[in-house]
PDB file of N, CA and C in Angstrom:
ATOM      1  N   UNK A   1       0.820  -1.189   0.000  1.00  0.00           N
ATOM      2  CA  UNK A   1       0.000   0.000   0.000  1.00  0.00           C
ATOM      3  C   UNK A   1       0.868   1.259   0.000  1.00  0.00           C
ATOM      4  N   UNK A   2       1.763   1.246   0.918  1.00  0.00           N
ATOM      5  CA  UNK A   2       2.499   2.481   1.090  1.00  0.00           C
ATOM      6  C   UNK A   2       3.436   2.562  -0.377  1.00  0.00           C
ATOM      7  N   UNK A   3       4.091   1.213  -1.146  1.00  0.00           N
ATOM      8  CA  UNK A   3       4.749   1.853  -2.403  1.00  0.00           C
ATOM      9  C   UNK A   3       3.633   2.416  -3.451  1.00  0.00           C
ATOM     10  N   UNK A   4       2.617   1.768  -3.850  1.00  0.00           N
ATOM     11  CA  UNK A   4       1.477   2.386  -4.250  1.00  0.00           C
ATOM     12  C   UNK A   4       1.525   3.780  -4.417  1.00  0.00           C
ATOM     13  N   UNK A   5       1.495   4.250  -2.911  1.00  0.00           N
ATOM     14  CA  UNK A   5       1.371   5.715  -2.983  1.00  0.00           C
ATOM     15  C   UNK A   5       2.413   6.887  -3.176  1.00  0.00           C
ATOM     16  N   UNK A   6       3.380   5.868  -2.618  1.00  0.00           N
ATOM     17  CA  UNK A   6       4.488   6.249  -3.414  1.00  0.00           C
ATOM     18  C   UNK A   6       4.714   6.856  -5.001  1.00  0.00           C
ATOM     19  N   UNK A   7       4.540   5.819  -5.803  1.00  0.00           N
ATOM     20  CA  UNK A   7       4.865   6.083  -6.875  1.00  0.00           C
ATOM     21  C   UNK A   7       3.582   6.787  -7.527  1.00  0.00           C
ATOM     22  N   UNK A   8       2.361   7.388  -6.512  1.00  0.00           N
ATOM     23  CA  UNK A   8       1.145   7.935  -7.075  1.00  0.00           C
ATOM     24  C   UNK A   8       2.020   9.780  -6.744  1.00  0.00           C
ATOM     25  N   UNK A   9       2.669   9.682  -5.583  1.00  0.00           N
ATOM     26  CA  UNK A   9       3.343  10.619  -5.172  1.00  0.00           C
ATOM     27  C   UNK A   9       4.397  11.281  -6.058  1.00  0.00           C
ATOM     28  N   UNK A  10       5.156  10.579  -6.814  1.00  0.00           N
ATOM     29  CA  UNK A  10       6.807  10.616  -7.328  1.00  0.00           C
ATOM     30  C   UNK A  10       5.946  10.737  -8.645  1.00  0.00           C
ATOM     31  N   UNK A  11       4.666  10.343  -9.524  1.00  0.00           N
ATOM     32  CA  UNK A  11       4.215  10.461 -10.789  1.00  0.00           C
ATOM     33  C   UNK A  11       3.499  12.172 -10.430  1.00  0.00           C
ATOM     34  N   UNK A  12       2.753  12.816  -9.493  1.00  0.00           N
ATOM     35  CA  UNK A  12       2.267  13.756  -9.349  1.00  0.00           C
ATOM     36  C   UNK A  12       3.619  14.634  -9.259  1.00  0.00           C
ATOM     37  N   UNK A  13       4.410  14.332  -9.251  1.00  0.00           N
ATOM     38  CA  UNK A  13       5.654  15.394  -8.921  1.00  0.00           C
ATOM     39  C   UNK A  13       5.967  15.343 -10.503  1.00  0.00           C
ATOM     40  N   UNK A  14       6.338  14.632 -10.830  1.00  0.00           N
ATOM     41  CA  UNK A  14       7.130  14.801 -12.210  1.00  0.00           C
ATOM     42  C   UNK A  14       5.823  15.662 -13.294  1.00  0.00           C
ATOM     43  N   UNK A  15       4.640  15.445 -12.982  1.00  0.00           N
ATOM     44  CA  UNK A  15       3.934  15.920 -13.726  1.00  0.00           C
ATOM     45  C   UNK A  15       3.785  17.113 -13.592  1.00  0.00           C
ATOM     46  N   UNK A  16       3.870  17.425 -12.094  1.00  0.00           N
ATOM     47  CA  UNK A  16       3.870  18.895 -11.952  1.00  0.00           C
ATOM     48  C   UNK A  16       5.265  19.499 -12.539  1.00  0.00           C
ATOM     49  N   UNK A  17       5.997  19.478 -12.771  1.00  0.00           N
ATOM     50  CA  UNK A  17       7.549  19.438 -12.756  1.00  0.00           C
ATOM     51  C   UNK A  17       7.693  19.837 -14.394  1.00  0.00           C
ATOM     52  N   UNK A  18       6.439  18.817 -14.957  1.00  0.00           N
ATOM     53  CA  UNK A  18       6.532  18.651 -16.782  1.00  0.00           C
ATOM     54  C   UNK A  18       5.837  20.113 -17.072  1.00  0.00           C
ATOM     55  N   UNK A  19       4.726  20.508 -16.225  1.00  0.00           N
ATOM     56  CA  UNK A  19       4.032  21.298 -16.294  1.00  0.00           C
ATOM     57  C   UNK A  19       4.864  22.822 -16.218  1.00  0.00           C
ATOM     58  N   UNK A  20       5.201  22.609 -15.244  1.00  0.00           N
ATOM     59  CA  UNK A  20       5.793  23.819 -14.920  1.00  0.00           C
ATOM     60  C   UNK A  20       6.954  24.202 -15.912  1.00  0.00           C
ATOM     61  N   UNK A  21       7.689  23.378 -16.253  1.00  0.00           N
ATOM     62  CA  UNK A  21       8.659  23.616 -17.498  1.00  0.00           C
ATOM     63  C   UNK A  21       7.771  24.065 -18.521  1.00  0.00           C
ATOM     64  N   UNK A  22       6.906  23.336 -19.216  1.00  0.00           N
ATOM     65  CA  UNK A  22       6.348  23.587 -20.685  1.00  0.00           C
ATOM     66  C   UNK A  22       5.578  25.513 -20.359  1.00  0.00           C
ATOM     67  N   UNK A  23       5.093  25.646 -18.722  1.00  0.00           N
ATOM     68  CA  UNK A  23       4.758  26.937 -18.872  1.00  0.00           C
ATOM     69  C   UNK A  23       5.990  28.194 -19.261  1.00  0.00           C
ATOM     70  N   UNK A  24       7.099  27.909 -18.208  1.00  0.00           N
ATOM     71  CA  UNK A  24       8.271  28.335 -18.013  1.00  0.00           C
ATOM     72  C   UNK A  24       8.660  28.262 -19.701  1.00  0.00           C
ATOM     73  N   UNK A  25       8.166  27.958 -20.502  1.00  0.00           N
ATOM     74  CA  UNK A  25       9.122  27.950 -21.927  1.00  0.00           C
ATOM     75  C   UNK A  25       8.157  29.146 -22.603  1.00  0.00           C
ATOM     76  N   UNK A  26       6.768  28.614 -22.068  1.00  0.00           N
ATOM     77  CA  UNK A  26       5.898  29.468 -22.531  1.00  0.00           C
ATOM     78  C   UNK A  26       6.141  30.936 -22.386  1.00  0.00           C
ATOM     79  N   UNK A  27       6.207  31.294 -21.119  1.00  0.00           N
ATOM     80  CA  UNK A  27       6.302  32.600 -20.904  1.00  0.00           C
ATOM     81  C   UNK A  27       7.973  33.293 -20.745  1.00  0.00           C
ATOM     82  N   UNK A  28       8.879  32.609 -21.287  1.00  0.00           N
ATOM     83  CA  UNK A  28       9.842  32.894 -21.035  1.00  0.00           C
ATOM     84  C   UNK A  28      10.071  33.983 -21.670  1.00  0.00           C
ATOM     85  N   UNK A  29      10.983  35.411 -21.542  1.00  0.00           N
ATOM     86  CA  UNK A  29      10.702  36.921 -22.059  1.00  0.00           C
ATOM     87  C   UNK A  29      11.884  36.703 -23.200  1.00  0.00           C
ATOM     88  N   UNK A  30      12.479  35.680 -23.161  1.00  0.00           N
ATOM     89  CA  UNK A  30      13.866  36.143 -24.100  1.00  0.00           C
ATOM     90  C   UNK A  30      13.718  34.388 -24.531  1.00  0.00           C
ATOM     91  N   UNK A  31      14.365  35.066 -25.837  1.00  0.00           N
ATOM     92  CA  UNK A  31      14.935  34.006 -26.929  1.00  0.00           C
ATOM     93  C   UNK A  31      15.560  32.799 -25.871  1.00  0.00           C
ATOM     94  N   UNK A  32      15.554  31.290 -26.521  1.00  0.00           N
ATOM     95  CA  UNK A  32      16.270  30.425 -25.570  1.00  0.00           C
ATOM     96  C   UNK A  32      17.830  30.969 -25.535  1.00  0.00           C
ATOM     97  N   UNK A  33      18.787  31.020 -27.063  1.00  0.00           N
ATOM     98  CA  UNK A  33      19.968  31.262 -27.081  1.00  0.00           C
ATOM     99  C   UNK A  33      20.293  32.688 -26.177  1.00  0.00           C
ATOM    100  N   UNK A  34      19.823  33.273 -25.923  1.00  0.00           N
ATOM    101  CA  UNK A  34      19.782  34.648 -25.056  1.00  0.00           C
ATOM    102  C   UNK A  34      19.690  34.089 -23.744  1.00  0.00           C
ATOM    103  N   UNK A  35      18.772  33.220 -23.242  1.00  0.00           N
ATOM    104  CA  UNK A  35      18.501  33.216 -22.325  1.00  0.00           C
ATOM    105  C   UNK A  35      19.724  31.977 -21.443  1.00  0.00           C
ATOM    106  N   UNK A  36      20.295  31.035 -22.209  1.00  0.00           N
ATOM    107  CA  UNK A  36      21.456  30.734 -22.302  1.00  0.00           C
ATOM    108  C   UNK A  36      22.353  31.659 -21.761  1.00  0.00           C
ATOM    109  N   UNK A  37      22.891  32.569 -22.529  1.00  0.00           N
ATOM    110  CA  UNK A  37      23.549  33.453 -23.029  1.00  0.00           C
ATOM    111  C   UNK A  37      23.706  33.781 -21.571  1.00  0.00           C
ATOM    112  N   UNK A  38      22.654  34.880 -20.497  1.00  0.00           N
ATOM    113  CA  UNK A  38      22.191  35.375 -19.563  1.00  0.00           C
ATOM    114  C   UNK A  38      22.683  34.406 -17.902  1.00  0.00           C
ATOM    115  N   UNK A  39      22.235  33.033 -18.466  1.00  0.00           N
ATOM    116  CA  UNK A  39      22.170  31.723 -17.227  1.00  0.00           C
ATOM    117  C   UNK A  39      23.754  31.726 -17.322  1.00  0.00           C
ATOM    118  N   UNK A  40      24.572  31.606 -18.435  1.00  0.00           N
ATOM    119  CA  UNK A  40      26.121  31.424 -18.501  1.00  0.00           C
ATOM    120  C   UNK A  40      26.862  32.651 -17.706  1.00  0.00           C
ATOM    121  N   UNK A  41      26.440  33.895 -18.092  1.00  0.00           N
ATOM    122  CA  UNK A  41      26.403  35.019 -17.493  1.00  0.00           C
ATOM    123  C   UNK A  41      27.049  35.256 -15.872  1.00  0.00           C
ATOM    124  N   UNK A  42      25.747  34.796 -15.578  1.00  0.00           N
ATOM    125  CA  UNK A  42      25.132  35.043 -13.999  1.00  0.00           C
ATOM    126  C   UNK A  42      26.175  33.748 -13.101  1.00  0.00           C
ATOM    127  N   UNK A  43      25.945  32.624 -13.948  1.00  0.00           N
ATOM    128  CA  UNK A  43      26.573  31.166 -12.945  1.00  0.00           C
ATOM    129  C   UNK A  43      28.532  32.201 -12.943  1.00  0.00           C
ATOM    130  N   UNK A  44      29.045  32.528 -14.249  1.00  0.00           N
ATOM    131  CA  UNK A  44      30.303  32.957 -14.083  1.00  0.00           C
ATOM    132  C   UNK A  44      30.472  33.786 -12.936  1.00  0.00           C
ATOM    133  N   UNK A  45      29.939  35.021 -13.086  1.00  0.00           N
ATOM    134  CA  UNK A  45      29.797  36.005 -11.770  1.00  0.00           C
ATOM    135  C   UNK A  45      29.841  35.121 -10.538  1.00  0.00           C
ATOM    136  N   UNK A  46      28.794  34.474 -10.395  1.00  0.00           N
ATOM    137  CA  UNK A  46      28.545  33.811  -8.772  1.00  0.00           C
ATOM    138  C   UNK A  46      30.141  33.163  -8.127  1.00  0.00           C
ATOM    139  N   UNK A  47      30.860  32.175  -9.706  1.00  0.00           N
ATOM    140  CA  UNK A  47      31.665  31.585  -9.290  1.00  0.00           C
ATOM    141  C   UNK A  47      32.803  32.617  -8.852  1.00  0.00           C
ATOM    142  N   UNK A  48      32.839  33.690  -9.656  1.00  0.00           N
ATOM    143  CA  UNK A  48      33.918  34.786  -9.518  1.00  0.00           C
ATOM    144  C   UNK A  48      33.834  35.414  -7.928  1.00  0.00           C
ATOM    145  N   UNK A  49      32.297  35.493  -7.839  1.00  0.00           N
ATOM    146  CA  UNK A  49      32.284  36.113  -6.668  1.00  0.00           C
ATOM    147  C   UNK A  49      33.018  35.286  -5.360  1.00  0.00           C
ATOM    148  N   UNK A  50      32.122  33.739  -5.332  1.00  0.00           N
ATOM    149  CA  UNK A  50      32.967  32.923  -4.748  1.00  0.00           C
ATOM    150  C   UNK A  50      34.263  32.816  -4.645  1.00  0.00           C
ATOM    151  N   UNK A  51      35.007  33.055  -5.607  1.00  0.00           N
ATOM    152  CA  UNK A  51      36.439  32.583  -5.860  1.00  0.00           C
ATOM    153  C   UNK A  51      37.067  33.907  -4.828  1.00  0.00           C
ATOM    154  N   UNK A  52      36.352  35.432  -4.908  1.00  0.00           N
ATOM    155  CA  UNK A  52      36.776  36.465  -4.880  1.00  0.00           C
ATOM    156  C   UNK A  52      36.807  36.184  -2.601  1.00  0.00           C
ATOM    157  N   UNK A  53      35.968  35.515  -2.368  1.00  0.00           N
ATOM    158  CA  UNK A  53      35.445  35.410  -0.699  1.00  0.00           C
ATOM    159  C   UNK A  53      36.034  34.731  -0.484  1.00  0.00           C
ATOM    160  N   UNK A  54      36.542  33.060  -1.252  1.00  0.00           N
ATOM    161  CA  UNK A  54      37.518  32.334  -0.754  1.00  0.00           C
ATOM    162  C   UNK A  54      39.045  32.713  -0.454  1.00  0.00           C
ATOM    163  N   UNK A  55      38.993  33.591  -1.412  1.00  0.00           N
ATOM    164  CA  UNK A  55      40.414  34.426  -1.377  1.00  0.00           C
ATOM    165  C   UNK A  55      40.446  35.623  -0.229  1.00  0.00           C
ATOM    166  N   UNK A  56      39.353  36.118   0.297  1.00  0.00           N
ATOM    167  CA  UNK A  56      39.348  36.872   1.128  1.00  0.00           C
ATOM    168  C   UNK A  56      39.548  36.479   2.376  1.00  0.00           C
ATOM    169  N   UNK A  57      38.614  35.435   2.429  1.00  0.00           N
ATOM    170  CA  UNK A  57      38.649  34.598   3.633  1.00  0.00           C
ATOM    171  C   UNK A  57      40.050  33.554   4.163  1.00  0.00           C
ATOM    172  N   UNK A  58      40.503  33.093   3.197  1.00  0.00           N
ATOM    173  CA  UNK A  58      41.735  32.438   3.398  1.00  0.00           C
ATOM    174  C   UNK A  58      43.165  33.972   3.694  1.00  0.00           C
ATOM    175  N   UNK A  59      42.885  34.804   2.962  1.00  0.00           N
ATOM    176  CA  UNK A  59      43.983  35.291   3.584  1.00  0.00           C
ATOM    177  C   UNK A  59      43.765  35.775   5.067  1.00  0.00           C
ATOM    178  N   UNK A  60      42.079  36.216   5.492  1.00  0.00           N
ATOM    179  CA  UNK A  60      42.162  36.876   6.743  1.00  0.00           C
ATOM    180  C   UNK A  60      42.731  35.337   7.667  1.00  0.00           C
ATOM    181  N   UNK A  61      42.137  33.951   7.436  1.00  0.00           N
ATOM    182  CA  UNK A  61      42.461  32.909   8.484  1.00  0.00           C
ATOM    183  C   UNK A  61      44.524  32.911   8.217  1.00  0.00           C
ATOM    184  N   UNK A  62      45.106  33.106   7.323  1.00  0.00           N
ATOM    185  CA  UNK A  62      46.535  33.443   7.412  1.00  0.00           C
ATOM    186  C   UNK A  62      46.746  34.422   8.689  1.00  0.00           C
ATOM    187  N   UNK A  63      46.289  35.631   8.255  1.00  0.00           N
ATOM    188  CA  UNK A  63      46.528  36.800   9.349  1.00  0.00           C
ATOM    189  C   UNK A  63      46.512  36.021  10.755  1.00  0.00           C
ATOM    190  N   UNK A  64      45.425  35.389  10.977  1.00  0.00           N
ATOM    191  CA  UNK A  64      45.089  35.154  12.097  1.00  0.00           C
ATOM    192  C   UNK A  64      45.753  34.520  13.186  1.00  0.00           C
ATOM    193  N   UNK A  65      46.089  33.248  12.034  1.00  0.00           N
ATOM    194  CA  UNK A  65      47.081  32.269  12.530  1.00  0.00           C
ATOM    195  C   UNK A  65      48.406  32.551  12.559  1.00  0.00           C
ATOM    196  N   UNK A  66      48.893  33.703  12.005  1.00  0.00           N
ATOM    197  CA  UNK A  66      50.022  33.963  12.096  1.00  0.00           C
ATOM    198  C   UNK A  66      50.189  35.265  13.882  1.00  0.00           C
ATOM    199  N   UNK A  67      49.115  35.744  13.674  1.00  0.00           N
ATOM    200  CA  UNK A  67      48.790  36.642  14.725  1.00  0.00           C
ATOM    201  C   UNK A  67      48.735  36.125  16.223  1.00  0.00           C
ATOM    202  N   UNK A  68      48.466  34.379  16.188  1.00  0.00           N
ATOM    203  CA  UNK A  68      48.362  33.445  17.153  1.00  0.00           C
ATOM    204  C   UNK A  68      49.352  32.716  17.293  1.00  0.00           C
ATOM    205  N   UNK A  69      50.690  32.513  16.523  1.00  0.00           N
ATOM    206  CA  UNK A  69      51.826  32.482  16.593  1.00  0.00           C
ATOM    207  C   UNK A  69      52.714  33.383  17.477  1.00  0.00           C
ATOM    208  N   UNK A  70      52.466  34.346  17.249  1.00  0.00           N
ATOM    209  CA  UNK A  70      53.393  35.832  17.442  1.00  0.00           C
ATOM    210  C   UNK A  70      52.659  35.536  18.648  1.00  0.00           C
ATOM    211  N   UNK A  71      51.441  35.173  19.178  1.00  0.00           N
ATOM    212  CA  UNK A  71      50.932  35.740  20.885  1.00  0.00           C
ATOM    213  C   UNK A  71      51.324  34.414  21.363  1.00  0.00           C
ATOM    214  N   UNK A  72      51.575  33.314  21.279  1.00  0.00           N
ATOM    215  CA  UNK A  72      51.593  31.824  21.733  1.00  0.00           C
ATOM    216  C   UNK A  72      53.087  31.900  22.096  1.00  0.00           C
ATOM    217  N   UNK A  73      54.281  32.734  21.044  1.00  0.00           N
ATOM    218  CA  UNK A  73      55.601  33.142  21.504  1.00  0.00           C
ATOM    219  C   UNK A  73      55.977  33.967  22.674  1.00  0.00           C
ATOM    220  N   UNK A  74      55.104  34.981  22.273  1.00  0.00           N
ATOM    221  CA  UNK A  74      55.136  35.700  23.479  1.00  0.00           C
ATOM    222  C   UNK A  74      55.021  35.047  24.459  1.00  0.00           C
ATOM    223  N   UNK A  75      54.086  34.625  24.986  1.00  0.00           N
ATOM    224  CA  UNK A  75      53.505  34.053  26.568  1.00  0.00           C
ATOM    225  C   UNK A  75      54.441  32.893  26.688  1.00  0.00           C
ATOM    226  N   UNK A  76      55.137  31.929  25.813  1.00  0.00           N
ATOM    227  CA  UNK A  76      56.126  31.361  26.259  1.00  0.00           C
ATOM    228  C   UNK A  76      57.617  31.760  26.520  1.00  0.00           C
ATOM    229  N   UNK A  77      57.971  32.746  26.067  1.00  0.00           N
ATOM    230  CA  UNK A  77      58.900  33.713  26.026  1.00  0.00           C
ATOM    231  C   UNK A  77      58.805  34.025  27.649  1.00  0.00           C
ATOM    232  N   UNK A  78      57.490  34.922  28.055  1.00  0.00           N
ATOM    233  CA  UNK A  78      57.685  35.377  29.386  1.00  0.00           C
ATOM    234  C   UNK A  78      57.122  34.037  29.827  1.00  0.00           C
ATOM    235  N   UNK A  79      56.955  32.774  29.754  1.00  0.00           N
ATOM    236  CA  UNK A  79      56.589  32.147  30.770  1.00  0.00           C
ATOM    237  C   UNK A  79      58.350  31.583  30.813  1.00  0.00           C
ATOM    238  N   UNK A  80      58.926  31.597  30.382  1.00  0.00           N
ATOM    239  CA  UNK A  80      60.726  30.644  30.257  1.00  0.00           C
ATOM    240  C   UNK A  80      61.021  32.478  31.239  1.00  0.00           C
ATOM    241  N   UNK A  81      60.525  33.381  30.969  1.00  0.00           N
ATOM    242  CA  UNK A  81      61.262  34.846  32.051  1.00  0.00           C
ATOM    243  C   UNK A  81      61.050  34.225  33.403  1.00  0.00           C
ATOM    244  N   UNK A  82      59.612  34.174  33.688  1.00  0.00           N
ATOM    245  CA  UNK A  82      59.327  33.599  35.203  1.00  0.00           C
ATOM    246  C   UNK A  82      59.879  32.507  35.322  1.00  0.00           C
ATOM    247  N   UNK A  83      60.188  31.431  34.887  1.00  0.00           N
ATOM    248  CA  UNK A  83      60.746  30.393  35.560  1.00  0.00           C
ATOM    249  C   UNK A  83      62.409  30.895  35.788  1.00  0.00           C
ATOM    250  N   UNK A  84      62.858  31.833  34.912  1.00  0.00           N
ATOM    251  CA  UNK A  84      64.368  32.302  35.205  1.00  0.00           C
ATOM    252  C   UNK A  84      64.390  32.807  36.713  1.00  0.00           C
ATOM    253  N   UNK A  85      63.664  33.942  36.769  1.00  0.00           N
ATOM    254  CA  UNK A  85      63.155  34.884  37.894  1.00  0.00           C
ATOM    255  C   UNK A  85      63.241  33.914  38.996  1.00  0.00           C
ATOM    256  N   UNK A  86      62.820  33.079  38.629  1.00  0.00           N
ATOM    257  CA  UNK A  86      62.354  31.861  40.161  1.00  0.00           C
ATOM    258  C   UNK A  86      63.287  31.108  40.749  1.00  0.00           C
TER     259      UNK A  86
END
């Protein structure tokens, strides 16, 4: 019973799915090759943008870790002072 409804489920999807494409072609405002054209467009940008944040982001985690170096020296630096002192 339950695959039954299943596949009454997974056939109402694809149909809606068929539907919605054949409207989506219907009303689409621009030529397909344009509209191509536009989708190629937009995906480049996104990746650029991405590429542009990964690069941002990796250099600030450099800074950081290098910034946590320089303080991790320090405090062992004066922790080897106090044990001299002592």
């Amino acid at each position: 019973m339950k695959a039954s409804r299943f596949v009454r489920t997974m056939g109402t999807v694809f149909a809606a799915g068929a539907v919605g494409a054949g409207v989506a072609l219907l009303c689409a405002p621009h030529a397909g090759s344009k509209t191509r054209r536009m989708i190629r467009r937009k995906a480049q940008d996104s990746v650029d943008g991405v590429r542009g944040a990964y690069g941002v982001i990796r250099e600030a985690g450099g800074d950081a870790r290098r910034q946590a170096y320089r303080l991790r020296m320090r405090l062992l630096s004066r922790k080897a002072i106090g044990r001299a002192a002592t």
